[in-house]
N, C-alpha and C. Protein backbone atom coordinates (compact mmCIF):
# COMPACT_ATOMS: atom_id res chain seq x y z
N UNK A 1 11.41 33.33 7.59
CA UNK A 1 10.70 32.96 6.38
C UNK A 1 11.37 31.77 5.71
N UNK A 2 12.63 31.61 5.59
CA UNK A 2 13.31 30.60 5.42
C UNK A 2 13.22 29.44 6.00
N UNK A 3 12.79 29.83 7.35
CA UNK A 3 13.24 28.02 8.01
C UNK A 3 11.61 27.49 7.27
N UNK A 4 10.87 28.55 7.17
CA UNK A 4 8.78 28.00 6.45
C UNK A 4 9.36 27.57 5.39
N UNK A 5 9.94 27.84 4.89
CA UNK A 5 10.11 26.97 3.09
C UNK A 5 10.72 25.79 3.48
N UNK A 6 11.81 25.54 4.06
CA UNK A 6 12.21 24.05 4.40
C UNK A 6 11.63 23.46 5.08
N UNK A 7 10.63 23.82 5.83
CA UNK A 7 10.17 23.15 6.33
C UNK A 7 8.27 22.09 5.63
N UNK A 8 8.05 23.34 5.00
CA UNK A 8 7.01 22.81 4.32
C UNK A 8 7.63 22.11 3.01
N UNK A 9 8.75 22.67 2.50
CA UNK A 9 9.73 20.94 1.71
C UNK A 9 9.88 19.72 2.42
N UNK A 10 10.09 19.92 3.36
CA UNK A 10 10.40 18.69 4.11
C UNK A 10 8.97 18.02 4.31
N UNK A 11 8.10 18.33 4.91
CA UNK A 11 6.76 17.81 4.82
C UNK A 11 6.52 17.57 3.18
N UNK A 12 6.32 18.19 2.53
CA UNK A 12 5.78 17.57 1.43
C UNK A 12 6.67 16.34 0.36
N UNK A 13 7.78 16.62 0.80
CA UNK A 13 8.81 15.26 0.90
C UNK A 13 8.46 13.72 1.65
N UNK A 14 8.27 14.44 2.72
CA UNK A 14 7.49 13.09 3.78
C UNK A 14 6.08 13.02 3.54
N UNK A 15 5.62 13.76 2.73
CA UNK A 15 3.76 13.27 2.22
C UNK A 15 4.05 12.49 1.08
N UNK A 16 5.03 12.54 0.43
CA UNK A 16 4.81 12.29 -1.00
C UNK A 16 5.87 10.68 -0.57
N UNK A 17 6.75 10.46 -0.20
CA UNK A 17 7.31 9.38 0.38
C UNK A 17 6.44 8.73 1.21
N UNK A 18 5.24 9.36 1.73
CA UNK A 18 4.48 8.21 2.51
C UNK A 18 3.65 8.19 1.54
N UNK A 19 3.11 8.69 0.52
CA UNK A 19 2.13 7.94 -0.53
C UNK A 19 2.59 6.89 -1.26
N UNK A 20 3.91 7.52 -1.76
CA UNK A 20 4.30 6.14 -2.98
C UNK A 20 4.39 4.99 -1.93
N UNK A 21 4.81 4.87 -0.59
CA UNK A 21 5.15 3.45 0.50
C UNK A 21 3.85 3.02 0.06
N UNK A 22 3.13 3.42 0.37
CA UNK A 22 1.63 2.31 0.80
C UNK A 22 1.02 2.00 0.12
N UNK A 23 1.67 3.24 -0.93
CA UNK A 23 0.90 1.91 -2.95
C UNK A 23 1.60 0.50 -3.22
N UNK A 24 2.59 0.55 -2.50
CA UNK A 24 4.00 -0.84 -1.75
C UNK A 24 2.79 -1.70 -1.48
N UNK A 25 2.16 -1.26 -0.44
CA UNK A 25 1.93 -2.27 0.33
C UNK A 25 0.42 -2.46 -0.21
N UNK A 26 0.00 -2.33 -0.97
CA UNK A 26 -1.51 -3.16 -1.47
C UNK A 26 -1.36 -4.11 -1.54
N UNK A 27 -2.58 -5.13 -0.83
CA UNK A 27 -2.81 -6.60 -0.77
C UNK A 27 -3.88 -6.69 -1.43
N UNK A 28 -4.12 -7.38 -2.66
CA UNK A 28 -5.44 -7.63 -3.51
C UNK A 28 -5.73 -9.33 -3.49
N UNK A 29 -6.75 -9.48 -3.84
CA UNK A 29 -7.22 -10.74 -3.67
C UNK A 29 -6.52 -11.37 -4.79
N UNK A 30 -6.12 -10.71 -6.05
CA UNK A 30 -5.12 -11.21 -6.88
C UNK A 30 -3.57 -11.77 -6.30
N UNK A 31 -2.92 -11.16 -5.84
CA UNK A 31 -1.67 -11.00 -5.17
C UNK A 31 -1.72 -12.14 -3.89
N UNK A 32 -2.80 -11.74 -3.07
CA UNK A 32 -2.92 -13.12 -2.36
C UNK A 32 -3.18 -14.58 -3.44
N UNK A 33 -3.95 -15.12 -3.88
CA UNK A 33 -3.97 -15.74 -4.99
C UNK A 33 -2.93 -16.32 -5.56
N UNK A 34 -1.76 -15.31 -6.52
CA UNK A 34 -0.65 -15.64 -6.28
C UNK A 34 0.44 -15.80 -5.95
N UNK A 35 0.67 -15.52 -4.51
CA UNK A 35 1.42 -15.79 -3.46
C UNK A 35 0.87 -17.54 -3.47
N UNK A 36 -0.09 -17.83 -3.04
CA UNK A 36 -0.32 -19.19 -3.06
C UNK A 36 -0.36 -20.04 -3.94
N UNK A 37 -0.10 -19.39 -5.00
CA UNK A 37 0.20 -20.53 -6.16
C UNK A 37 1.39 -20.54 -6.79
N UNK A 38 2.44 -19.54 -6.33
CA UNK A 38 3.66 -19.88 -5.82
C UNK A 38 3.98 -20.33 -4.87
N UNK A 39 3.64 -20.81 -4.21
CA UNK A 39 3.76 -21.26 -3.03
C UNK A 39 3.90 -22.56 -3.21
N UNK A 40 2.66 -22.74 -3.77
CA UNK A 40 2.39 -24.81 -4.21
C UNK A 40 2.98 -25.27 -5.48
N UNK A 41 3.76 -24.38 -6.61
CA UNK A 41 4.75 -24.51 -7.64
C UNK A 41 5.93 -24.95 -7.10
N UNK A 42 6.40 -24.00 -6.20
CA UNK A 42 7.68 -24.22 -5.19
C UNK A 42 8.07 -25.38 -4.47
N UNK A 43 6.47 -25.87 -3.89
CA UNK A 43 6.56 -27.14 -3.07
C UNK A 43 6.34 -28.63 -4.56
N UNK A 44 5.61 -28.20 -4.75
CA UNK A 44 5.79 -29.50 -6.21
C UNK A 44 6.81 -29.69 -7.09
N UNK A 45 8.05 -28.99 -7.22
CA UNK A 45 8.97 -29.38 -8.06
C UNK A 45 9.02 -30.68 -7.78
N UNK A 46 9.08 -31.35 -8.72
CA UNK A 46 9.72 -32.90 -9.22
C UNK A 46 8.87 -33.50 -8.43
N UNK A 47 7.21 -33.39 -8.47
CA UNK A 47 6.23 -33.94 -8.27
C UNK A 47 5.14 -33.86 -9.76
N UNK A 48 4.14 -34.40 -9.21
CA UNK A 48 3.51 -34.42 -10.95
C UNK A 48 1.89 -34.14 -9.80
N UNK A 49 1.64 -32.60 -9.56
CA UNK A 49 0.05 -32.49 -9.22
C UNK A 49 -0.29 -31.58 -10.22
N UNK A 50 -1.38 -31.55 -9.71
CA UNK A 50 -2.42 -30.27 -10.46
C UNK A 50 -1.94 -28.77 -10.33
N UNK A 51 -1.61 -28.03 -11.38
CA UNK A 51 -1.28 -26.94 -10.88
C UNK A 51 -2.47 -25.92 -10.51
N UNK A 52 -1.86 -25.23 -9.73
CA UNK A 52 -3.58 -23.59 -9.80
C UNK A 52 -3.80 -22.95 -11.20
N UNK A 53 -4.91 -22.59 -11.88
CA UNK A 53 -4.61 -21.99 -12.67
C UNK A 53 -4.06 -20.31 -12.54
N UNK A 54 -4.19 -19.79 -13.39
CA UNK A 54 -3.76 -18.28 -13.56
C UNK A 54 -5.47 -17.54 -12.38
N UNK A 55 -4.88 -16.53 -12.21
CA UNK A 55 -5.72 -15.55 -11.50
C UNK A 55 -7.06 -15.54 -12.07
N UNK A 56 -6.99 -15.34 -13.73
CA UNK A 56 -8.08 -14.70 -14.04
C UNK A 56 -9.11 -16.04 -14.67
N UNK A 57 -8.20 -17.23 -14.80
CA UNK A 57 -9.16 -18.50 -15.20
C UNK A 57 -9.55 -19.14 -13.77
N UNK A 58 -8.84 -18.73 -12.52
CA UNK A 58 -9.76 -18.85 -11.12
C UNK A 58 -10.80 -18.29 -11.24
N UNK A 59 -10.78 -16.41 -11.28
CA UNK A 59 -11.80 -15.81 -11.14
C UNK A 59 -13.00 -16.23 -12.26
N UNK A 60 -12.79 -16.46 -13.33
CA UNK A 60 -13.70 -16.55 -14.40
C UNK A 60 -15.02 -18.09 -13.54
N UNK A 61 -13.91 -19.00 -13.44
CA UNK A 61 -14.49 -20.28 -12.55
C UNK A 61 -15.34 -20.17 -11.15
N UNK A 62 -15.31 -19.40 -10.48
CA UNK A 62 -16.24 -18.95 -9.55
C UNK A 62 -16.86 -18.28 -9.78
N UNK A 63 -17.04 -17.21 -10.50
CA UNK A 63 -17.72 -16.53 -11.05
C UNK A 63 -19.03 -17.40 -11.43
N UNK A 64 -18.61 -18.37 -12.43
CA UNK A 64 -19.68 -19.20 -13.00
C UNK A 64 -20.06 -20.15 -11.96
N UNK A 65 -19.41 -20.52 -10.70
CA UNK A 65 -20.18 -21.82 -10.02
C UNK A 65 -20.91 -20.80 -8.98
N UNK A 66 -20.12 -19.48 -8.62
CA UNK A 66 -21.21 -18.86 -7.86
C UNK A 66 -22.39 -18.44 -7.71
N UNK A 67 -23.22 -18.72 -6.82
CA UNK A 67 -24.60 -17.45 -6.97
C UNK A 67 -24.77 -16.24 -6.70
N UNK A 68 -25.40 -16.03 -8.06
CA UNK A 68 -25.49 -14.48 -8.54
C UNK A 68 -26.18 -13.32 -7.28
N UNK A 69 -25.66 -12.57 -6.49
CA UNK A 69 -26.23 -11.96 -5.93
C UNK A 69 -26.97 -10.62 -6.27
């Protein structure tokens, strides 16, 4: 009866350690976004371009040039 209790600890140890991992690993179209606009901050130091804006003044901007489906 003992080794059932450690053992279903141990599983629900390794369920609950594999849930919090893979909330880790969400890729959102935000996060991609800015990954790349760190990316082009990084490469422009001590250049003078256009920067990207923020996430949500991208999204707002397509939003409006897109068609409405």
């Amino acid at each position: 009866m003992r080794g059932a209790v450690v053992r279903l600890r141990c599983v629900s140890f390794y369920a609950l350690v594999i849930v919090l991992l893979s909330a880790c690993g969400m890729v959102t179209e935000r996060s991609v976004y800015e990954g790349i606009r760190a990316q082009q901050k990084m490469r422009s130091e001590g250049h003078v371009t256009k920067q990207l804006p923020d996430y949500d003044t991208f999204s707002k901007e397509r939003e409006e040039i897109s068609p409405r489906r």
